[in-house]
N, C-alpha and C. Protein backbone atom coordinates (compact mmCIF):
# COMPACT_ATOMS: atom_id res chain seq x y z
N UNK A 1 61.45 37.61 37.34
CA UNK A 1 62.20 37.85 36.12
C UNK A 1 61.27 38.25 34.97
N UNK A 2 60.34 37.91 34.69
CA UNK A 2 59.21 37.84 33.92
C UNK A 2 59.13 39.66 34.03
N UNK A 3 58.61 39.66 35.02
CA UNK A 3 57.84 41.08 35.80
C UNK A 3 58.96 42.27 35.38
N UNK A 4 60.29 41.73 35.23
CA UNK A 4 61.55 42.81 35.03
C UNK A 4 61.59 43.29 33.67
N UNK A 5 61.36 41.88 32.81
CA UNK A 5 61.74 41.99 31.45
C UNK A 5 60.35 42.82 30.43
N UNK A 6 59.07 42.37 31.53
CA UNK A 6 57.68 43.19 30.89
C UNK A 6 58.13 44.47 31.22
N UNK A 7 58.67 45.26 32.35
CA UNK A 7 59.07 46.09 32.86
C UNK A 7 59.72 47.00 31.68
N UNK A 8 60.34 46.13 31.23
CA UNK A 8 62.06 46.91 29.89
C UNK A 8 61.13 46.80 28.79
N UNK A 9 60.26 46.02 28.57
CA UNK A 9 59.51 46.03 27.62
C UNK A 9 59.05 47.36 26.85
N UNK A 10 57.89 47.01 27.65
CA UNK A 10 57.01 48.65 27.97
C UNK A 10 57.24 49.58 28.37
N UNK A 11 58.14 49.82 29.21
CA UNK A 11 58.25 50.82 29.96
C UNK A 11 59.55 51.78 29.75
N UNK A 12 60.84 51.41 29.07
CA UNK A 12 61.59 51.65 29.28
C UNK A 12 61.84 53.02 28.22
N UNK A 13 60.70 53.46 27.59
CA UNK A 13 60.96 54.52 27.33
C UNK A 13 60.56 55.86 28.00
N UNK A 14 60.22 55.53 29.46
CA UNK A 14 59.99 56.90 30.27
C UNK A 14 61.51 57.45 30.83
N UNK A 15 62.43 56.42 30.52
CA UNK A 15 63.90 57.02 30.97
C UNK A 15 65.27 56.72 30.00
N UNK A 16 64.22 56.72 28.57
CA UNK A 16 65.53 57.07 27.21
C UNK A 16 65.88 56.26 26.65
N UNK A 17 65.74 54.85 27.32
CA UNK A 17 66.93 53.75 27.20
C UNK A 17 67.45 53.91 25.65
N UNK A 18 66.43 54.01 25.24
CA UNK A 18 66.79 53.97 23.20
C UNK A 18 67.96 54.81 23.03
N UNK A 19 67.39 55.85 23.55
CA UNK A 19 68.51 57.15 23.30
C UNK A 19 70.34 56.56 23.77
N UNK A 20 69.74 56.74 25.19
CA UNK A 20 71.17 56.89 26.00
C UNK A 20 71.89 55.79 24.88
N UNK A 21 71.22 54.43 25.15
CA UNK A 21 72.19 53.02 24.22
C UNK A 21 72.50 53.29 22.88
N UNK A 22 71.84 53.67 22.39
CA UNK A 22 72.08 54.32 21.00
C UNK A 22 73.45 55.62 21.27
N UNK A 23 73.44 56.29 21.87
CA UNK A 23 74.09 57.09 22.13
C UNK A 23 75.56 56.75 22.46
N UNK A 24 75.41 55.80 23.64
CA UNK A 24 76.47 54.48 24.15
C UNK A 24 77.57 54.09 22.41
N UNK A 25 76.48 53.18 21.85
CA UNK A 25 76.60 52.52 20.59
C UNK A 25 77.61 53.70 19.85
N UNK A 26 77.11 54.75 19.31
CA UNK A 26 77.71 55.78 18.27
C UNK A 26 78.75 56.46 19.01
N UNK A 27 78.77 56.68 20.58
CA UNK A 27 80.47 57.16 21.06
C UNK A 27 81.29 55.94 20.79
N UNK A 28 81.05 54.66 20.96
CA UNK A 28 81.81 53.87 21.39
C UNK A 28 82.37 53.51 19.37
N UNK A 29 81.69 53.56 18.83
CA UNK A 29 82.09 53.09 17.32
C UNK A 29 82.44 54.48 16.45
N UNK A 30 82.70 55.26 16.91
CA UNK A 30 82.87 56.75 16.43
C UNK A 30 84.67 56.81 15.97
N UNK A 31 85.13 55.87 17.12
CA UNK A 31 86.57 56.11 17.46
C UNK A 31 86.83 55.06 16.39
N UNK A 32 86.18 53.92 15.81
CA UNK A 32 86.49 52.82 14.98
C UNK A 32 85.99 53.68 13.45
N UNK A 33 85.47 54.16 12.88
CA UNK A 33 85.09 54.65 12.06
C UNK A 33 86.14 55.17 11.45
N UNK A 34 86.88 54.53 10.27
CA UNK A 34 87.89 55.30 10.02
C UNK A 34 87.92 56.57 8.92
N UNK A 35 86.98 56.28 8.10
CA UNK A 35 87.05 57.95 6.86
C UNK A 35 85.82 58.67 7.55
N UNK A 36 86.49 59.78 7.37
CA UNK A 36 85.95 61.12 7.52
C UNK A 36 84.37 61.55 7.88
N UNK A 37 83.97 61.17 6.36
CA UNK A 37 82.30 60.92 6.20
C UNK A 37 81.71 60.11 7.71
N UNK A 38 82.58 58.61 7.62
CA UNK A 38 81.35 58.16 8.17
C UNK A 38 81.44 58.79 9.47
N UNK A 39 82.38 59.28 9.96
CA UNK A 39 82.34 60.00 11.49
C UNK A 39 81.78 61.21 11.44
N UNK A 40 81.49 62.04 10.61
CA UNK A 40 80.12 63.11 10.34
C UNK A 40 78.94 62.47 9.95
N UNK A 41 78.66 61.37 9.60
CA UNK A 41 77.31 60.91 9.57
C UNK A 41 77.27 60.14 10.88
N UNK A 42 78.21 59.87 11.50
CA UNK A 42 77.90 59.05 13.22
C UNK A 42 77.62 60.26 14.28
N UNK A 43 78.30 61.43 13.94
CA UNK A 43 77.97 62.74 14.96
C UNK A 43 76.59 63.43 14.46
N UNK A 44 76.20 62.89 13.53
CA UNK A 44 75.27 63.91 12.84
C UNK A 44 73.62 63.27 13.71
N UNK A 45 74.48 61.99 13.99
CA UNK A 45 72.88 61.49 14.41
C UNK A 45 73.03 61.57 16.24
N UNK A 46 73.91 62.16 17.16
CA UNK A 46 74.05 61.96 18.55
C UNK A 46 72.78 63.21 18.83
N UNK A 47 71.61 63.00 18.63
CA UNK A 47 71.30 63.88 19.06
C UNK A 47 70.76 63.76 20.61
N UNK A 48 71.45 63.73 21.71
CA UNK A 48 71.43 63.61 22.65
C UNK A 48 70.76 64.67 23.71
N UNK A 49 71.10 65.82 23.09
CA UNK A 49 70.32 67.70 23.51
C UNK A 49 68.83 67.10 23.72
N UNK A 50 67.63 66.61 23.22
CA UNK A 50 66.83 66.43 23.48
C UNK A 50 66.19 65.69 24.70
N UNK A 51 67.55 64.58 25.00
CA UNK A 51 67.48 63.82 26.49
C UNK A 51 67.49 64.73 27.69
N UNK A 52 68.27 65.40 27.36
CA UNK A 52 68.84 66.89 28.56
C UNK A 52 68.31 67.09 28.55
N UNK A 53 67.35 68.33 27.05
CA UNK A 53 66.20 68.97 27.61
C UNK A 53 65.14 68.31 28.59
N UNK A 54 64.60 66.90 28.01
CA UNK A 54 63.32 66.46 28.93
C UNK A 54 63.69 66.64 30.11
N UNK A 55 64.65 67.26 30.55
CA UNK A 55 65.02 67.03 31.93
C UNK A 55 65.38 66.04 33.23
N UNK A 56 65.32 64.70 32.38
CA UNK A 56 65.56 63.64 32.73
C UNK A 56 66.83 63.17 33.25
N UNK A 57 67.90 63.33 32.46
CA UNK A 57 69.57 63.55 32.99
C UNK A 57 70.16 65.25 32.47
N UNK A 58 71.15 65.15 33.24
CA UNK A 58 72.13 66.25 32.59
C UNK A 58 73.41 65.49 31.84
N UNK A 59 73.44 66.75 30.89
CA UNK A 59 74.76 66.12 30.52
C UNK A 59 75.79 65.29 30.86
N UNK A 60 76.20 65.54 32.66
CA UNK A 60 77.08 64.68 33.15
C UNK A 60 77.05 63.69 33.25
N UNK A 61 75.39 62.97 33.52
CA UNK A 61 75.29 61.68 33.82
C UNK A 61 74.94 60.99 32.79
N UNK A 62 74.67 61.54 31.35
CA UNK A 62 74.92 60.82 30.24
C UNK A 62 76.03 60.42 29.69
N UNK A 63 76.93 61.53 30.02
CA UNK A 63 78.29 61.20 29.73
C UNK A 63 79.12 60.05 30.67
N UNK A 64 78.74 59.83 32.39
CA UNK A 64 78.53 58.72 32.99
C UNK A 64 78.08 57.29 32.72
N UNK A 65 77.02 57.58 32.38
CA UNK A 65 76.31 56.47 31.63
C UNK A 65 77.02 55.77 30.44
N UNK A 66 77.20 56.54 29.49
CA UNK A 66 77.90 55.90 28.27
C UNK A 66 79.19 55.16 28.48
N UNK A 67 79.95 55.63 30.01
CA UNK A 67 80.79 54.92 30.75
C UNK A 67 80.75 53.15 30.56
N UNK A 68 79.93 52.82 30.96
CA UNK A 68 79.25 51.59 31.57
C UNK A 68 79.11 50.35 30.44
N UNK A 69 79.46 49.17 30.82
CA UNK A 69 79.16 48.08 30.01
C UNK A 69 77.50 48.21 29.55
N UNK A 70 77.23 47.61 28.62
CA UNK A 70 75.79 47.56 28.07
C UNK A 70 74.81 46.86 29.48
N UNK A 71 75.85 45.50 29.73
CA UNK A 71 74.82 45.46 31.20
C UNK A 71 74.61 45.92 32.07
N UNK A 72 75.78 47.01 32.88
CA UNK A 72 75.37 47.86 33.83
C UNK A 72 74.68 48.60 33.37
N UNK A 73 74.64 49.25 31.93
CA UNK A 73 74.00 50.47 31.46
C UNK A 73 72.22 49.94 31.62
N UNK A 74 72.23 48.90 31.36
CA UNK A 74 70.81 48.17 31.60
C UNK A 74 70.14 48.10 32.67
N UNK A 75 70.71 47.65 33.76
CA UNK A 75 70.65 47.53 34.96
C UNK A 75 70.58 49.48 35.62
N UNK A 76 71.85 50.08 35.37
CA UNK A 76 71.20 51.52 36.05
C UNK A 76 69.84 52.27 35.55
N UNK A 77 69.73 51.89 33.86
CA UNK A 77 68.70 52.34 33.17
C UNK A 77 67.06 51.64 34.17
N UNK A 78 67.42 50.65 34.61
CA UNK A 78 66.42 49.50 34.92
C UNK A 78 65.91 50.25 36.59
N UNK A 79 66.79 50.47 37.20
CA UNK A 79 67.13 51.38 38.38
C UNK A 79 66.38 52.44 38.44
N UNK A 80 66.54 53.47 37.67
CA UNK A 80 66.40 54.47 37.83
C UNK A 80 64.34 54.98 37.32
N UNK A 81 64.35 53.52 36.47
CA UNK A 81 62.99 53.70 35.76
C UNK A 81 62.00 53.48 36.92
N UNK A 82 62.80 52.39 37.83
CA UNK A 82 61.77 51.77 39.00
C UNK A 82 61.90 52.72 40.20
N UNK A 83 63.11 53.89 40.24
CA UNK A 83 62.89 55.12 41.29
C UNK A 83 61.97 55.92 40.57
N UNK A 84 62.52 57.03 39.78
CA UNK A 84 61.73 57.82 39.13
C UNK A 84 60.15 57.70 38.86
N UNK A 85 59.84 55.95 38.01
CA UNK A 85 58.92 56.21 37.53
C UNK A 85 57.88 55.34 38.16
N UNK A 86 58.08 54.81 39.11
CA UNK A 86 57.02 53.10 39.41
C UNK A 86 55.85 53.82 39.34
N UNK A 87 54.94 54.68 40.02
CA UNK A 87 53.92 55.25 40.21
C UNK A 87 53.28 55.10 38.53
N UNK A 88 54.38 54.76 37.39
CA UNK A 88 53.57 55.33 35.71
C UNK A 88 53.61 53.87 35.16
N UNK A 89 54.31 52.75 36.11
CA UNK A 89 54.43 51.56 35.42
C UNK A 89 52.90 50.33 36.39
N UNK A 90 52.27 50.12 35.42
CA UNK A 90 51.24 49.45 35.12
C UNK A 90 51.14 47.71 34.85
N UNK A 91 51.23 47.00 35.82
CA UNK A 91 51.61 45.13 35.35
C UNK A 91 50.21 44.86 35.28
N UNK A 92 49.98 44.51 34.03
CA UNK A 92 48.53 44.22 33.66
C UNK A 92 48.54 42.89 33.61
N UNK A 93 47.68 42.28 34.67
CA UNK A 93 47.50 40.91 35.12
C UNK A 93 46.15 40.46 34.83
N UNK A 94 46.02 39.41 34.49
CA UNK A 94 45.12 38.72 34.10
C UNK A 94 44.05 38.28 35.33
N UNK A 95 42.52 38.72 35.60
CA UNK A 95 41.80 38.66 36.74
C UNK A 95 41.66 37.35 37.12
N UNK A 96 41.61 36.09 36.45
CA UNK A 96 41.87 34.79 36.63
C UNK A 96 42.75 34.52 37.29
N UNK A 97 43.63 33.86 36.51
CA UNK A 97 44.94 33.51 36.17
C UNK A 97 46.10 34.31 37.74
N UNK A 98 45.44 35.55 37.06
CA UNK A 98 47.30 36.09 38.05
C UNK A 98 48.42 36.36 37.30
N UNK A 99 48.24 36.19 36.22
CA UNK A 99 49.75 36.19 35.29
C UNK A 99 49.81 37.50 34.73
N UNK A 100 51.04 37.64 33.94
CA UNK A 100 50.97 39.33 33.09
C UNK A 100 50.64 38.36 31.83
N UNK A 101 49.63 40.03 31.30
CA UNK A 101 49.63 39.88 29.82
C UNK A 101 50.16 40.49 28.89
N UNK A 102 49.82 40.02 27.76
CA UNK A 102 51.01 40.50 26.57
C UNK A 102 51.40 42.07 26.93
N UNK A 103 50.85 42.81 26.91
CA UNK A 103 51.16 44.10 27.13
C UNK A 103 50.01 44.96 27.94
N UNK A 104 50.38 46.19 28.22
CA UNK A 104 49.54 46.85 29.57
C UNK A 104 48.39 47.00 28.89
N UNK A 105 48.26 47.23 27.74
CA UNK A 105 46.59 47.45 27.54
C UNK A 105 45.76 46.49 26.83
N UNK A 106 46.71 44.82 26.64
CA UNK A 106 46.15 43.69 26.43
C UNK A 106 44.85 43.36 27.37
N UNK A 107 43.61 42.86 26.85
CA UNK A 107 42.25 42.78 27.77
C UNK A 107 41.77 40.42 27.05
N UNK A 108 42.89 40.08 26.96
CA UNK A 108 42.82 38.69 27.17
C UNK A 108 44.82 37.91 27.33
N UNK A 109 43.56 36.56 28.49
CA UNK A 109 45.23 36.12 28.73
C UNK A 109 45.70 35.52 27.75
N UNK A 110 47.13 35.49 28.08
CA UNK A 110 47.96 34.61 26.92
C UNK A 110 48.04 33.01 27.63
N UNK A 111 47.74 32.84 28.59
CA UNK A 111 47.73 31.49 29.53
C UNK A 111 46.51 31.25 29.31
N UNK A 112 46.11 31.80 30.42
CA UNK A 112 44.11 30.94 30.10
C UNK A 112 43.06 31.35 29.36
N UNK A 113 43.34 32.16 27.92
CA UNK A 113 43.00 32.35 27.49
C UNK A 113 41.78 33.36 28.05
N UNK A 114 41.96 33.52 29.47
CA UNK A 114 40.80 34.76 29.56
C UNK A 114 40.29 35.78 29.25
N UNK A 115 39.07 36.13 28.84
CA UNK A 115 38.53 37.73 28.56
C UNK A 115 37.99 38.30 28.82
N UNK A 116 38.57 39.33 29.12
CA UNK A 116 38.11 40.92 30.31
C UNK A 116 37.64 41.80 29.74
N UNK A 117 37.13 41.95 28.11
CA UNK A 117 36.62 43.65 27.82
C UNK A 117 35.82 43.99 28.13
């Protein structure tokens, strides 16, 4: 569990998550928005075209995605980071210890206080 959540931590911007949920967030409150304005300042910010371009999803499966409860959306987001990307994700473990540290390019533990620079 540890290993999942360092995972979403760090990592979870090689497959958007910000975007897509954010994206999720502003379809889903778009329809509640009742004057005018604020639903041109909620469309004004979907900028979603940039997810497509990276080539990462197509349109369809964003529009899929935004489908989904926040936890499935988590969970497929979580999915797809560990197909696509494992080869770019990095668990920086402490040479002692064994444990993860604060983050991938942390060089002491947060447990045994060890130091590696």
């Amino acid at each position: 569990m540890e290993e999942e959540e360092y995972i979403k931590k760090h990592f979870f911007g090689l497959v958007y998550a910000w975007h897509i949920t954010q994206y999720q967030w502003l379809r889903n409150n778009y329809w509640k928005a009742e004057e005018l304005h604020i639903r041109e300042g909620i469309l004004g910010k979907l900028d979603i075209e940039s997810v497509v371009t990276s080539g990462e999803y197509t349109k369809e499966e964003i529009d899929d995605l935004i489908l989904l409860t926040p936890i499935e959306l988590e969970k497929e987001l979580f999915n797809r980071l560990m197909e696509k990307h494992y080869d770019k994700i990095v668990l920086n473990k402490c040479p002692r210890c064994d444990k993860l540290a604060r983050t991938p390019f942390a060089k002491q533990c947060k447990y045994c206080r060890y130091d590696w620079h």
